[in-house]
N, C-alpha and C. Protein backbone atom coordinates (compact mmCIF):
# COMPACT_ATOMS: atom_id res chain seq x y z
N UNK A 1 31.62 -13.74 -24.46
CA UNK A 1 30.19 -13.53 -24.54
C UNK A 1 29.46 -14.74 -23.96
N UNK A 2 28.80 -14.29 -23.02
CA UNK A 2 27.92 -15.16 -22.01
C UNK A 2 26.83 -16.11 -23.03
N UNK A 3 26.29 -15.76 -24.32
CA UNK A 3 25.29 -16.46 -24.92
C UNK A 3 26.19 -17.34 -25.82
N UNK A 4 27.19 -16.47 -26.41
CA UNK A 4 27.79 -17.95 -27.49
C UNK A 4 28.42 -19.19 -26.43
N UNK A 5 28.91 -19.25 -25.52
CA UNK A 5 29.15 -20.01 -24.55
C UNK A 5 28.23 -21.39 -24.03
N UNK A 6 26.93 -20.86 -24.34
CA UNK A 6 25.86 -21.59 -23.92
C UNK A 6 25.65 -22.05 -25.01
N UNK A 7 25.39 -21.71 -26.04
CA UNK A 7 25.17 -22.00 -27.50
C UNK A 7 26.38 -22.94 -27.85
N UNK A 8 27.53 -22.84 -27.67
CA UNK A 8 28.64 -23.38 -28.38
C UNK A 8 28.10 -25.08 -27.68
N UNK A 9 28.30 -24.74 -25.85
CA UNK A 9 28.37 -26.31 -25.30
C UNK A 9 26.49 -26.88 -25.65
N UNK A 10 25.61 -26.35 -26.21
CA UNK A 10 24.40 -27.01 -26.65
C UNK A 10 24.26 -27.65 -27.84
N UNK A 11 25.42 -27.02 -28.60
CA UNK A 11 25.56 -27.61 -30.54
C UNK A 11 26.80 -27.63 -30.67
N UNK A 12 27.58 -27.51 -30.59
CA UNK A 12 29.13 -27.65 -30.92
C UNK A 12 29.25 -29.53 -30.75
N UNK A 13 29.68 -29.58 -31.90
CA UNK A 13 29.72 -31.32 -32.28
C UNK A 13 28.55 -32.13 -31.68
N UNK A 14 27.60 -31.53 -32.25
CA UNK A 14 26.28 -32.44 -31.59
C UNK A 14 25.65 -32.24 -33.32
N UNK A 15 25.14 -33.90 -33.05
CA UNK A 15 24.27 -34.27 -34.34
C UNK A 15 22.65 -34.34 -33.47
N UNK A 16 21.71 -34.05 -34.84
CA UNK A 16 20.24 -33.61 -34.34
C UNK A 16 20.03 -34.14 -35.29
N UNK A 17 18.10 -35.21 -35.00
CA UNK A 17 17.70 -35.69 -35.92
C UNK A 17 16.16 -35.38 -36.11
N UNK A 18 15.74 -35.06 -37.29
CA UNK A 18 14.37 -34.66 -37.33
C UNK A 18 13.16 -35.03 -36.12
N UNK A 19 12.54 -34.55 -35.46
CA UNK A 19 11.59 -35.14 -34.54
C UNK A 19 10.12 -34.43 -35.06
N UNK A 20 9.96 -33.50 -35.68
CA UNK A 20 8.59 -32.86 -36.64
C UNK A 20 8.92 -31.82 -37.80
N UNK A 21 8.68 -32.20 -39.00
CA UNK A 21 8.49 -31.75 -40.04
C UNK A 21 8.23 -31.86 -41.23
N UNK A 22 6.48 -31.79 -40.96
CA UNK A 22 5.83 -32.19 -41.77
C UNK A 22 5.62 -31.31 -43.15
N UNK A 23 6.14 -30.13 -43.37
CA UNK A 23 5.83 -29.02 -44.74
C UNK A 23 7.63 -29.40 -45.28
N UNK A 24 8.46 -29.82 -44.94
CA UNK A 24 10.19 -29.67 -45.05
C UNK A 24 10.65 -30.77 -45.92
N UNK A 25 11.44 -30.79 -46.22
CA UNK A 25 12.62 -31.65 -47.17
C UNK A 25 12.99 -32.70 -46.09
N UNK A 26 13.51 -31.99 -44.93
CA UNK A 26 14.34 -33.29 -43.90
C UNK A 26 13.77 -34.19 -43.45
N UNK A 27 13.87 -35.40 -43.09
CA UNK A 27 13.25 -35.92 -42.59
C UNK A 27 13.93 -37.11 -41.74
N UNK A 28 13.23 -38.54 -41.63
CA UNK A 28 13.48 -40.17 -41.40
C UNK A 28 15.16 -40.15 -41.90
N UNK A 29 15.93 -40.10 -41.19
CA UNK A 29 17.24 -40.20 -41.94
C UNK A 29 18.32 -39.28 -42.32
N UNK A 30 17.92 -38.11 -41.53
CA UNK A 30 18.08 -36.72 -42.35
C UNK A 30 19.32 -36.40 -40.93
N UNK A 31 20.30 -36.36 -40.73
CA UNK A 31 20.90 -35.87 -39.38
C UNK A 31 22.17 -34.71 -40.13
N UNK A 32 21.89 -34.00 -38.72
CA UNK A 32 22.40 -32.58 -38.88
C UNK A 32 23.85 -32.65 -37.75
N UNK A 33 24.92 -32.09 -38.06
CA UNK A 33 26.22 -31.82 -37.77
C UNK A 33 26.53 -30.30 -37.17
N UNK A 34 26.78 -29.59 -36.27
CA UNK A 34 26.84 -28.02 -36.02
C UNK A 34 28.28 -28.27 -35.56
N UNK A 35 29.07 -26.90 -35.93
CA UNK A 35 29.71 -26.53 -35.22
C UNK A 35 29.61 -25.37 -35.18
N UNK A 36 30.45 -24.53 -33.83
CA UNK A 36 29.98 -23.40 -33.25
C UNK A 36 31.77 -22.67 -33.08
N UNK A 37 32.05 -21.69 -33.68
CA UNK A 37 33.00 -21.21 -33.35
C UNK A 37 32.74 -19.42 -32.70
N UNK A 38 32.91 -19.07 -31.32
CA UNK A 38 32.39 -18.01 -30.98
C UNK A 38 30.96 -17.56 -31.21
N UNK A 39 30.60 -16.42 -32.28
CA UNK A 39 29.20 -16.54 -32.59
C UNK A 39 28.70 -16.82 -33.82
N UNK A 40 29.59 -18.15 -34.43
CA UNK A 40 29.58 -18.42 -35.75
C UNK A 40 29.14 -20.37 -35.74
N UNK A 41 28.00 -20.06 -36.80
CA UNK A 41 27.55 -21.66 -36.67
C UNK A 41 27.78 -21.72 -38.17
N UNK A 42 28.67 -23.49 -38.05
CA UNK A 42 28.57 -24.20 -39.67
C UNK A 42 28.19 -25.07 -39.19
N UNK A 43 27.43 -26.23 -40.08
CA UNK A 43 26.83 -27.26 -40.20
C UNK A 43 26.63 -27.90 -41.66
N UNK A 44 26.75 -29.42 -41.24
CA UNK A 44 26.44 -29.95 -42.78
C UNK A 44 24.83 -30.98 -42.00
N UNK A 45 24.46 -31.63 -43.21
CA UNK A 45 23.53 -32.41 -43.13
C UNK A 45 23.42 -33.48 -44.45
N UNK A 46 22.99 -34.54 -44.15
CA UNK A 46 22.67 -35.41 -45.27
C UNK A 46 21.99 -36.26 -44.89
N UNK A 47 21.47 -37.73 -45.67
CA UNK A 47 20.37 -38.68 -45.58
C UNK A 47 18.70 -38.45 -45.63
N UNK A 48 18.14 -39.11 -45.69
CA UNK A 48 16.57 -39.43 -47.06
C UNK A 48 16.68 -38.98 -47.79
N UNK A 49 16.02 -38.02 -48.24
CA UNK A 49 16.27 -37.02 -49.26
C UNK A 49 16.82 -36.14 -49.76
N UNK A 50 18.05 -35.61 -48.95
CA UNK A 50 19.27 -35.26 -48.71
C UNK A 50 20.12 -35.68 -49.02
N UNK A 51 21.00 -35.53 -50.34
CA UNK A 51 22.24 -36.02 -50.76
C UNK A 51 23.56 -35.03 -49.95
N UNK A 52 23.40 -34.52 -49.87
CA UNK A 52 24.27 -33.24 -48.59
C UNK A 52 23.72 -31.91 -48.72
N UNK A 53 24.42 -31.28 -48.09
CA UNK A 53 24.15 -29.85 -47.17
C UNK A 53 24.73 -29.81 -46.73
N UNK A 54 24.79 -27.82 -46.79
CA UNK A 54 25.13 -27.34 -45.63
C UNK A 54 24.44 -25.70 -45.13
N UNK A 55 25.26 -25.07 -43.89
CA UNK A 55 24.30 -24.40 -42.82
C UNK A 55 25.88 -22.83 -42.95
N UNK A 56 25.50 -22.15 -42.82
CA UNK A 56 26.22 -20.66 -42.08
C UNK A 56 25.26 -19.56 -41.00
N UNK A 57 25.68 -20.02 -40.09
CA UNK A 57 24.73 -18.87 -39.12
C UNK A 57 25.56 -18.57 -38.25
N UNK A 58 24.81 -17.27 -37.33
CA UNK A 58 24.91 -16.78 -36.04
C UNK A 58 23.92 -16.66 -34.52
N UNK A 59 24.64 -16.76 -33.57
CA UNK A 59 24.17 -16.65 -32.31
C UNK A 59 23.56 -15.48 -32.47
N UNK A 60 22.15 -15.32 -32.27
CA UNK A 60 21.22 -13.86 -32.20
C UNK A 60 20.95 -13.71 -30.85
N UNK A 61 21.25 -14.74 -29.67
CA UNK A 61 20.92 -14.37 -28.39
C UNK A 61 20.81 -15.64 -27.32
N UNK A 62 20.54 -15.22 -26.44
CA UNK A 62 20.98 -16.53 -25.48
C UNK A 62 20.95 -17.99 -25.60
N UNK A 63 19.45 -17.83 -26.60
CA UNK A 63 18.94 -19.14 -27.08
C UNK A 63 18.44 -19.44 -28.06
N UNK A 64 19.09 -18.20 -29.09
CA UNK A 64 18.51 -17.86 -30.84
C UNK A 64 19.90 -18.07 -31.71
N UNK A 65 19.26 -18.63 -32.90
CA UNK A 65 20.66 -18.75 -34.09
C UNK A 65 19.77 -18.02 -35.28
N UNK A 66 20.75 -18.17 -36.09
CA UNK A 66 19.89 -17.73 -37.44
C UNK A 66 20.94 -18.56 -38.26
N UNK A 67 20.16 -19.00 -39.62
CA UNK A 67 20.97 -19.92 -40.33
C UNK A 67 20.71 -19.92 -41.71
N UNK A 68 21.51 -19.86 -42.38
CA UNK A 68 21.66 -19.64 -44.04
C UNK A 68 21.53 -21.30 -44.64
N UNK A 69 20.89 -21.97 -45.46
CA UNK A 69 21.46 -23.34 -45.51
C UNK A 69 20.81 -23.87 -46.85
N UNK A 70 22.06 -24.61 -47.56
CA UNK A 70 21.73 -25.30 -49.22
C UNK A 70 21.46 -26.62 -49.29
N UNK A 71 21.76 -27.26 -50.31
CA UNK A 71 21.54 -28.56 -50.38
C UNK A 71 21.23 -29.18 -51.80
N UNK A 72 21.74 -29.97 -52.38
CA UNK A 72 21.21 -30.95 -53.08
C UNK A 72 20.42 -32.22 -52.76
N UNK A 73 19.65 -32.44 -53.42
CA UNK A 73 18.86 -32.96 -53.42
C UNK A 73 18.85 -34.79 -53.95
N UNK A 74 18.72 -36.05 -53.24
CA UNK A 74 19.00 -37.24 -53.91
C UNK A 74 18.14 -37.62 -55.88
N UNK A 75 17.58 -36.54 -56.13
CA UNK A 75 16.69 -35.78 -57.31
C UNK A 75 17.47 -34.95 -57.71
N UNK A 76 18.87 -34.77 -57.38
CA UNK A 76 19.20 -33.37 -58.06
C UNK A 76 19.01 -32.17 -58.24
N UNK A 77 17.88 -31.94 -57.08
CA UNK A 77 17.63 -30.69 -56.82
C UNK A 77 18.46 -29.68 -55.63
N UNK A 78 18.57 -28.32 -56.80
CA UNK A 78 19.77 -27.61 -55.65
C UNK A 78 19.10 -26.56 -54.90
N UNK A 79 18.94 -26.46 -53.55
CA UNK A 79 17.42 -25.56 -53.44
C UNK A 79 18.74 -24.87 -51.93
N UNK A 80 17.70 -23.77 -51.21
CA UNK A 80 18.70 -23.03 -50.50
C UNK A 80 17.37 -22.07 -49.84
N UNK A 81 17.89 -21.71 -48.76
CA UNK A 81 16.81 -21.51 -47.48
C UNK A 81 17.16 -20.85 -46.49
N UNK A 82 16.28 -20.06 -45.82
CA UNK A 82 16.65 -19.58 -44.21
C UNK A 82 16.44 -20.12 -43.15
N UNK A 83 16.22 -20.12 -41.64
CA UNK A 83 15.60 -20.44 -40.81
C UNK A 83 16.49 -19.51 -39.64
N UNK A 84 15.21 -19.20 -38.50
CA UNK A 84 15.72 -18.89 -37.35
C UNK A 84 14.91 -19.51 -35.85
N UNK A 85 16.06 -20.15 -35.18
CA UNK A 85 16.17 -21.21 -34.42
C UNK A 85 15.85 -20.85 -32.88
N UNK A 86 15.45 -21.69 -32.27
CA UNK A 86 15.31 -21.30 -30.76
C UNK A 86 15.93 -23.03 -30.22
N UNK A 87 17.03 -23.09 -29.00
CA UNK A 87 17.37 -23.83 -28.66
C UNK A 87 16.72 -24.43 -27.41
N UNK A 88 16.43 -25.28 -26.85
CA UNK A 88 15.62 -25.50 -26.03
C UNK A 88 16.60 -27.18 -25.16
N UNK A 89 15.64 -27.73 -24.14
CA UNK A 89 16.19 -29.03 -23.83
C UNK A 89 14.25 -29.74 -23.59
N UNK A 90 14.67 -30.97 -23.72
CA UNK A 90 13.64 -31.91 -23.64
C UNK A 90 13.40 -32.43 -21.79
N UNK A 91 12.67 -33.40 -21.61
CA UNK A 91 12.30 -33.83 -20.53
C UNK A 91 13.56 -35.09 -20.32
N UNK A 92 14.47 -35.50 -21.40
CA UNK A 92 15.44 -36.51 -21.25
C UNK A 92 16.94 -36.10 -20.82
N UNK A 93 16.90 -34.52 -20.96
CA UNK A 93 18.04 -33.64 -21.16
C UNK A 93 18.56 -33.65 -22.25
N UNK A 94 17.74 -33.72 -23.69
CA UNK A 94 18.28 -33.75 -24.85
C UNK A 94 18.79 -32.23 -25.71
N UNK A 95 18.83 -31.73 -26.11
CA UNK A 95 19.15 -30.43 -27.07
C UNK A 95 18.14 -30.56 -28.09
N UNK A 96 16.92 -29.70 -27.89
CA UNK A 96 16.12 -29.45 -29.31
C UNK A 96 16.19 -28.19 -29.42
N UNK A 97 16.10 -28.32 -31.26
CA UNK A 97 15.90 -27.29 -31.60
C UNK A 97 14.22 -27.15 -32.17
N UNK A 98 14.35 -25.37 -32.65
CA UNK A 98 12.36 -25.61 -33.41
C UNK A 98 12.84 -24.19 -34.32
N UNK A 99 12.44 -24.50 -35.74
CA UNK A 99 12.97 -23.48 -36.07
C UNK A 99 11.61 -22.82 -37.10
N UNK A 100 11.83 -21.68 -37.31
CA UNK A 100 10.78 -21.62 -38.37
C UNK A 100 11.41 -20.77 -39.25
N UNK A 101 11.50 -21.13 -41.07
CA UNK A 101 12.04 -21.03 -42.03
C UNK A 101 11.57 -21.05 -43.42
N UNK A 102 12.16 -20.54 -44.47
CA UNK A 102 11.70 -20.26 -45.68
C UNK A 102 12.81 -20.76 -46.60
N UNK A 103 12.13 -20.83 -47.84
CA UNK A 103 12.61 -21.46 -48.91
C UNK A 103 13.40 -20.11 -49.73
N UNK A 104 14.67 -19.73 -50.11
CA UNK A 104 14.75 -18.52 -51.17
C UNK A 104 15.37 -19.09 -52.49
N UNK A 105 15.49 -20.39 -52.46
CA UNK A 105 15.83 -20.45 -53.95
C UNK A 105 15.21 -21.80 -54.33
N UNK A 106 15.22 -22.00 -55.67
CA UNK A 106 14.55 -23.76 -56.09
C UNK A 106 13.59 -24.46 -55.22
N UNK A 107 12.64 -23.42 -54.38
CA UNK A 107 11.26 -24.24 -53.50
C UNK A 107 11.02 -23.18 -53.35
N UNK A 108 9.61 -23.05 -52.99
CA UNK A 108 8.63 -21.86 -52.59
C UNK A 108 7.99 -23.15 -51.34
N UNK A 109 7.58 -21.82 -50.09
CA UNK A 109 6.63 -22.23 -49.06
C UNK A 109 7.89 -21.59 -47.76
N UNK A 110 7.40 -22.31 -46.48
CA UNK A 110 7.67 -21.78 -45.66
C UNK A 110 7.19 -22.87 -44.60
N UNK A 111 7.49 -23.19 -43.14
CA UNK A 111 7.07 -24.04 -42.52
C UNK A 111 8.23 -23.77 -41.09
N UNK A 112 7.39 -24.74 -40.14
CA UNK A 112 8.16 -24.89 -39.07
C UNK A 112 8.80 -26.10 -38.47
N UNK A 113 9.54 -26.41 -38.26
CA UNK A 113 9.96 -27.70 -38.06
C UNK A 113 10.78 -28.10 -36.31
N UNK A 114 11.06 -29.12 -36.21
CA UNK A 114 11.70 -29.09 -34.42
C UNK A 114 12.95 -30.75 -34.62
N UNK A 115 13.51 -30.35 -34.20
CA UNK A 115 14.77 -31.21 -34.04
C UNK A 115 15.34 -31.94 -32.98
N UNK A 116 15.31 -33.25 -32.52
CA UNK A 116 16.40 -33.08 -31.10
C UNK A 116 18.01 -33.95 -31.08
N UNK A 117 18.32 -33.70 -30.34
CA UNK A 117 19.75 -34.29 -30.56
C UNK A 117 19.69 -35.64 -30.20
N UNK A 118 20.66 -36.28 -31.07
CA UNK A 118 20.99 -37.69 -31.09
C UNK A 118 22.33 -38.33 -30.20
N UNK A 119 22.02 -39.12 -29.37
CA UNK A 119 23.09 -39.31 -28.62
C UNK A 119 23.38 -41.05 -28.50
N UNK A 120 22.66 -41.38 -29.77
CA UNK A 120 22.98 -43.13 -29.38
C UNK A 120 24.02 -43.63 -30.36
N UNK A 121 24.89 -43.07 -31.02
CA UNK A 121 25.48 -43.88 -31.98
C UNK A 121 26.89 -42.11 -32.00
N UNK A 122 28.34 -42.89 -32.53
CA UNK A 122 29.47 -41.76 -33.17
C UNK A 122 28.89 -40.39 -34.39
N UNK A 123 30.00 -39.64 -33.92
CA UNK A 123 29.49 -38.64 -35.09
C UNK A 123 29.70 -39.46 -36.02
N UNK A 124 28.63 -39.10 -37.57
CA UNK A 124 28.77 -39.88 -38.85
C UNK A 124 28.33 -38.72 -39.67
N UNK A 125 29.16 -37.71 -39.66
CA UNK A 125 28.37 -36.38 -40.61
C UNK A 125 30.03 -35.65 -41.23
């Protein structure tokens, strides 16, 4: 499949670090982990306010994911959420993402947020 292909080499072992999200949990510190097997995305995440996480989604299309994703909280809060993603590249050739997502368990609201990939330092996720 021509789209998970594109999808796999845009997130497959690539870490992303918050670049806007101002209504969200993630933030300053917050970096995200994907992997991509065919049309299957896992991911973990941790740091600021983020004691860990993690992500289960799928490739919806050339340049769409959809993503299931939990988390505890450095508060102890265990909260759990949707989002569906559009992959994009920057003016540096970076990998952003922008997703817009909802809260379904332990938070109420909804918001949009944007991500880009980090390429100055080893995976640490």
């Amino acid at each position: 499949m021509e789209c998970f292909s594109e999808i796999h080499e845009r997130l497959n072992n690539r870490r992303f670090t918050v670049a806007n999200n101002t209504q969200g949990l993630s933030g300053n510190g917050t970096v995200f982990h994907y992997l991509v097997d065919g049309g299957t995305i896992t991911g973990t995440y941790h740091g600021g306010r983020i004691r860990m996480g993690s992500q289960v989604g799928r490739v919806t299309g050339s340049n769409t994911i959809e993503l299931l994703y939990h988390c505890i909280t450095t508060a102890d809060e265990i909260l759990a959420g949707w989002s569906r993603g559009e992959i994009g590249q920057d003016h540096h050739g970076r990998t952003t993402l922008h997703f817009v997502w909802g809260w379904l368990s332990g938070a109420t609201g909804e918001g949009e947020s944007d991500y880009v990939e980090r390429v100055d330092s080893p995976v640490d996720c």
